[in-house]
PDB file of N, CA and C in Angstrom:
ATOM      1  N   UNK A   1       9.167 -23.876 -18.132  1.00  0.00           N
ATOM      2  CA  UNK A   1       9.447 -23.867 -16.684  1.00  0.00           C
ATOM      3  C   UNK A   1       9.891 -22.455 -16.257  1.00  0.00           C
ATOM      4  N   UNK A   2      10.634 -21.745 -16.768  1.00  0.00           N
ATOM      5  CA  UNK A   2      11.529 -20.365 -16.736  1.00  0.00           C
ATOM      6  C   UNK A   2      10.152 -19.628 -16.305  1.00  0.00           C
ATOM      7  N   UNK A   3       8.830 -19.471 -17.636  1.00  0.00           N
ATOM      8  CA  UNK A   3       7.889 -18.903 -17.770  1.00  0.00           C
ATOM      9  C   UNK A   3       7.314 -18.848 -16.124  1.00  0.00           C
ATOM     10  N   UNK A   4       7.174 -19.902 -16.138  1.00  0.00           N
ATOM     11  CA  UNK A   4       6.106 -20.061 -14.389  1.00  0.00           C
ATOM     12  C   UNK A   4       6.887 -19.894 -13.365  1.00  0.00           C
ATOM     13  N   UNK A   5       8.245 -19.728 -13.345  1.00  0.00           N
ATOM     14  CA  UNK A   5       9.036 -19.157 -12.535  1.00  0.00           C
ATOM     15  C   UNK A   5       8.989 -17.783 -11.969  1.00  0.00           C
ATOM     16  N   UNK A   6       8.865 -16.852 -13.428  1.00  0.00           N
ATOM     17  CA  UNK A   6       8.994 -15.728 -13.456  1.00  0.00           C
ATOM     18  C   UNK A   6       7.179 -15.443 -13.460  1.00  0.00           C
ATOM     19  N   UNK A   7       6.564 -15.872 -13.289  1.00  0.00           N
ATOM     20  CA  UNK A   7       4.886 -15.864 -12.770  1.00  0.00           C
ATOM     21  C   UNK A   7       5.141 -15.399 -11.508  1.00  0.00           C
ATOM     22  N   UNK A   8       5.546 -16.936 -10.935  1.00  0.00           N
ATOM     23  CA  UNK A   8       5.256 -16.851  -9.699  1.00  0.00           C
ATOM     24  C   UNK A   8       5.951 -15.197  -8.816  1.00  0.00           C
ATOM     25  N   UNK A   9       7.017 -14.538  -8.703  1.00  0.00           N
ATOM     26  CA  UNK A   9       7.457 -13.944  -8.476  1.00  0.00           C
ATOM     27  C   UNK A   9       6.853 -12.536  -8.628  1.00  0.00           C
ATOM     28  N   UNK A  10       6.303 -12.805  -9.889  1.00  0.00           N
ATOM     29  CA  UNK A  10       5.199 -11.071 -10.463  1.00  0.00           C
ATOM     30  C   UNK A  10       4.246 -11.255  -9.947  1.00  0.00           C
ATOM     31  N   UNK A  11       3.046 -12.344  -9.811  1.00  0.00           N
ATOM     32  CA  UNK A  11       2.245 -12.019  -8.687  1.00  0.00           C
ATOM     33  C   UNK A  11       2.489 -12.140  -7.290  1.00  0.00           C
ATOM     34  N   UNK A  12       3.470 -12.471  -6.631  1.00  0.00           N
ATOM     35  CA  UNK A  12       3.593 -12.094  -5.073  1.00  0.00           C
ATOM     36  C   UNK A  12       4.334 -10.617  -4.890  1.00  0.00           C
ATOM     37  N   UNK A  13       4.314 -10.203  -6.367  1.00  0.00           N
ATOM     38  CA  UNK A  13       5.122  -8.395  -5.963  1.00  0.00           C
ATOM     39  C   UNK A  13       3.700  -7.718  -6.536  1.00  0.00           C
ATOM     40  N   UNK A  14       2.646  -8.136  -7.215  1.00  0.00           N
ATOM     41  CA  UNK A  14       1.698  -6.768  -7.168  1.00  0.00           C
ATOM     42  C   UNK A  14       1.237  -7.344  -5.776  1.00  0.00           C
ATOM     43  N   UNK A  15       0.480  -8.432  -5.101  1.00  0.00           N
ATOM     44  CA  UNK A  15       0.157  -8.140  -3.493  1.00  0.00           C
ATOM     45  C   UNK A  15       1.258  -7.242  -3.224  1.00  0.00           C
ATOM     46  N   UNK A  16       2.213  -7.200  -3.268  1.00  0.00           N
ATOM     47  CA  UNK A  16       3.164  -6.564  -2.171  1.00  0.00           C
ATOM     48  C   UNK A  16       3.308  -5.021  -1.923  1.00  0.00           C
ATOM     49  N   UNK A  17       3.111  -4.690  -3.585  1.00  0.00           N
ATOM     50  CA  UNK A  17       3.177  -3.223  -3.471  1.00  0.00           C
ATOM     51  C   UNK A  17       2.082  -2.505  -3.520  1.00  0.00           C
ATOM     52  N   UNK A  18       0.487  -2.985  -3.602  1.00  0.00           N
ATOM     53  CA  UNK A  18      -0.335  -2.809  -3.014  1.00  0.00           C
ATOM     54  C   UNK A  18      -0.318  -2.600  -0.833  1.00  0.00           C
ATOM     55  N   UNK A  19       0.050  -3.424  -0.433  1.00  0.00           N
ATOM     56  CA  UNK A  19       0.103  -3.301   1.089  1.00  0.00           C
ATOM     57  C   UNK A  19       1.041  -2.250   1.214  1.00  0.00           C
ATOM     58  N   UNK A  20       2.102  -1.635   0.665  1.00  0.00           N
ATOM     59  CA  UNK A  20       2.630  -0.136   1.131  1.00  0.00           C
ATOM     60  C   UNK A  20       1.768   0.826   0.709  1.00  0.00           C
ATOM     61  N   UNK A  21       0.893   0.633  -0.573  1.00  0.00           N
ATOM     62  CA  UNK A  21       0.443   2.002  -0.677  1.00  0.00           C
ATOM     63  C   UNK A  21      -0.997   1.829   0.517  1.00  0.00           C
ATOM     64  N   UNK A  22      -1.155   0.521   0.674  1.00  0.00           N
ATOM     65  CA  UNK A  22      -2.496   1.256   1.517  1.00  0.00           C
ATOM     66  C   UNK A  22      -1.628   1.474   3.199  1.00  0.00           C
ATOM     67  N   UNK A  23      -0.876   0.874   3.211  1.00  0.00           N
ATOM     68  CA  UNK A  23      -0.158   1.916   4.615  1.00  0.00           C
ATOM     69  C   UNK A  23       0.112   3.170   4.690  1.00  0.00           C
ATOM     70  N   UNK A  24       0.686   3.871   3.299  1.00  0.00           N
ATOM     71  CA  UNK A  24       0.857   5.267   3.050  1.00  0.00           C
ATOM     72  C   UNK A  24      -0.468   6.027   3.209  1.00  0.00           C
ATOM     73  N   UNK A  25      -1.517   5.282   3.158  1.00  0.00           N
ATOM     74  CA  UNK A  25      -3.017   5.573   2.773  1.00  0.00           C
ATOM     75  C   UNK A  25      -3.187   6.381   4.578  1.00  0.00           C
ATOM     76  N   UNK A  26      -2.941   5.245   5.406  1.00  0.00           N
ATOM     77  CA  UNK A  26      -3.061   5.358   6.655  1.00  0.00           C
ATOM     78  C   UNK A  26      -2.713   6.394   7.548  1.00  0.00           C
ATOM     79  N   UNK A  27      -1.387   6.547   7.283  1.00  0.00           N
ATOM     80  CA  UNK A  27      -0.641   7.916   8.125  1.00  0.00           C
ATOM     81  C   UNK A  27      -1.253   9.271   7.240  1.00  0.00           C
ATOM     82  N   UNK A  28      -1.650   9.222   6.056  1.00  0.00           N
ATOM     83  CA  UNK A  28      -2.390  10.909   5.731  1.00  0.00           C
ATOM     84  C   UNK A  28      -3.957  10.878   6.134  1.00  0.00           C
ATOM     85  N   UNK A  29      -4.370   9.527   5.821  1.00  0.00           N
ATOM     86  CA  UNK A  29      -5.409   9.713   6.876  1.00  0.00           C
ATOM     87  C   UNK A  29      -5.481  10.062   8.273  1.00  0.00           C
ATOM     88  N   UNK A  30      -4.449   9.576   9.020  1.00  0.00           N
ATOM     89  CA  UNK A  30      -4.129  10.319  10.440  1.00  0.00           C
ATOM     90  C   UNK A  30      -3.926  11.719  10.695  1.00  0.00           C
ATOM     91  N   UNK A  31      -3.174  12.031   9.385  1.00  0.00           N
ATOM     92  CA  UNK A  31      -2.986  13.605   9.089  1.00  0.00           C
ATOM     93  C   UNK A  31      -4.116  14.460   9.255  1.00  0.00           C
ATOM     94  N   UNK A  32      -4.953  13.855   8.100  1.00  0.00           N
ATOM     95  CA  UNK A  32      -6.438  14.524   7.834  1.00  0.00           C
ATOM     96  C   UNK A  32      -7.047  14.756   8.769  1.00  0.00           C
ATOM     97  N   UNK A  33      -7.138  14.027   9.908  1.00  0.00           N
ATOM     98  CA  UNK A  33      -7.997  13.531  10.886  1.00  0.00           C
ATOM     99  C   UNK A  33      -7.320  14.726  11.866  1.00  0.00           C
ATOM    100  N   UNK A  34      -6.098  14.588  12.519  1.00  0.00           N
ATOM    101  CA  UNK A  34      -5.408  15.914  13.284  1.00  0.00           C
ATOM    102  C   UNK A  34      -5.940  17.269  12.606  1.00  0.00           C
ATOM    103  N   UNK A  35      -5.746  17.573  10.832  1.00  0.00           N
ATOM    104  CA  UNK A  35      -5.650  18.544  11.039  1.00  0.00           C
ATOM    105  C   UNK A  35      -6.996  19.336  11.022  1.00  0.00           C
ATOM    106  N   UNK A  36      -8.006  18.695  10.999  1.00  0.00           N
ATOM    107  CA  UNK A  36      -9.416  17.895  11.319  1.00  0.00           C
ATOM    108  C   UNK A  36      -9.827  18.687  12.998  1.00  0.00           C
ATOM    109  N   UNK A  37      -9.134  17.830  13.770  1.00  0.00           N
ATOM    110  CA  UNK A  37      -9.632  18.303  14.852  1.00  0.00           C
ATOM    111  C   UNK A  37      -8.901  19.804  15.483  1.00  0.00           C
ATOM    112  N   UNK A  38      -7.668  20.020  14.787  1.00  0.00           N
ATOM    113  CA  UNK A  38      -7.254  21.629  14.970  1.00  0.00           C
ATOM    114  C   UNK A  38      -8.243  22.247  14.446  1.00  0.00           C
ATOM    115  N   UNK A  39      -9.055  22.323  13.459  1.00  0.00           N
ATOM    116  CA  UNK A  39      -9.901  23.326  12.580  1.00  0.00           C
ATOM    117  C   UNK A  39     -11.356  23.267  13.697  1.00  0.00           C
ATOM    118  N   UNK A  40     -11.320  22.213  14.350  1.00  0.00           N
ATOM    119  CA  UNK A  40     -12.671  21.758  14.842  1.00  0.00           C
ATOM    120  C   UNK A  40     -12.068  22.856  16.534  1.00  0.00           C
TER     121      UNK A  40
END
């Protein structure tokens, strides 16, 4: 029982820390994109 306890908990934290890195993904893409249209 302990075992599937401690399951459940490790897979709802890799979803989780997947969705910050693709948010981090987001704002340097915004970056890119500004410093993108300064060069342009």
């Amino acid at each position: 029982m302990t075992q599937s306890s401690l399951g459940s908990p490790r897979v709802a934290a890799e979803p989780s820390g997947g969705e910050p890195e693709e948010r981090a993904s987001l704002p340097e893409n915004l970056e890119f994109e500004g410093e993108k249209s300064q060069d342009g």
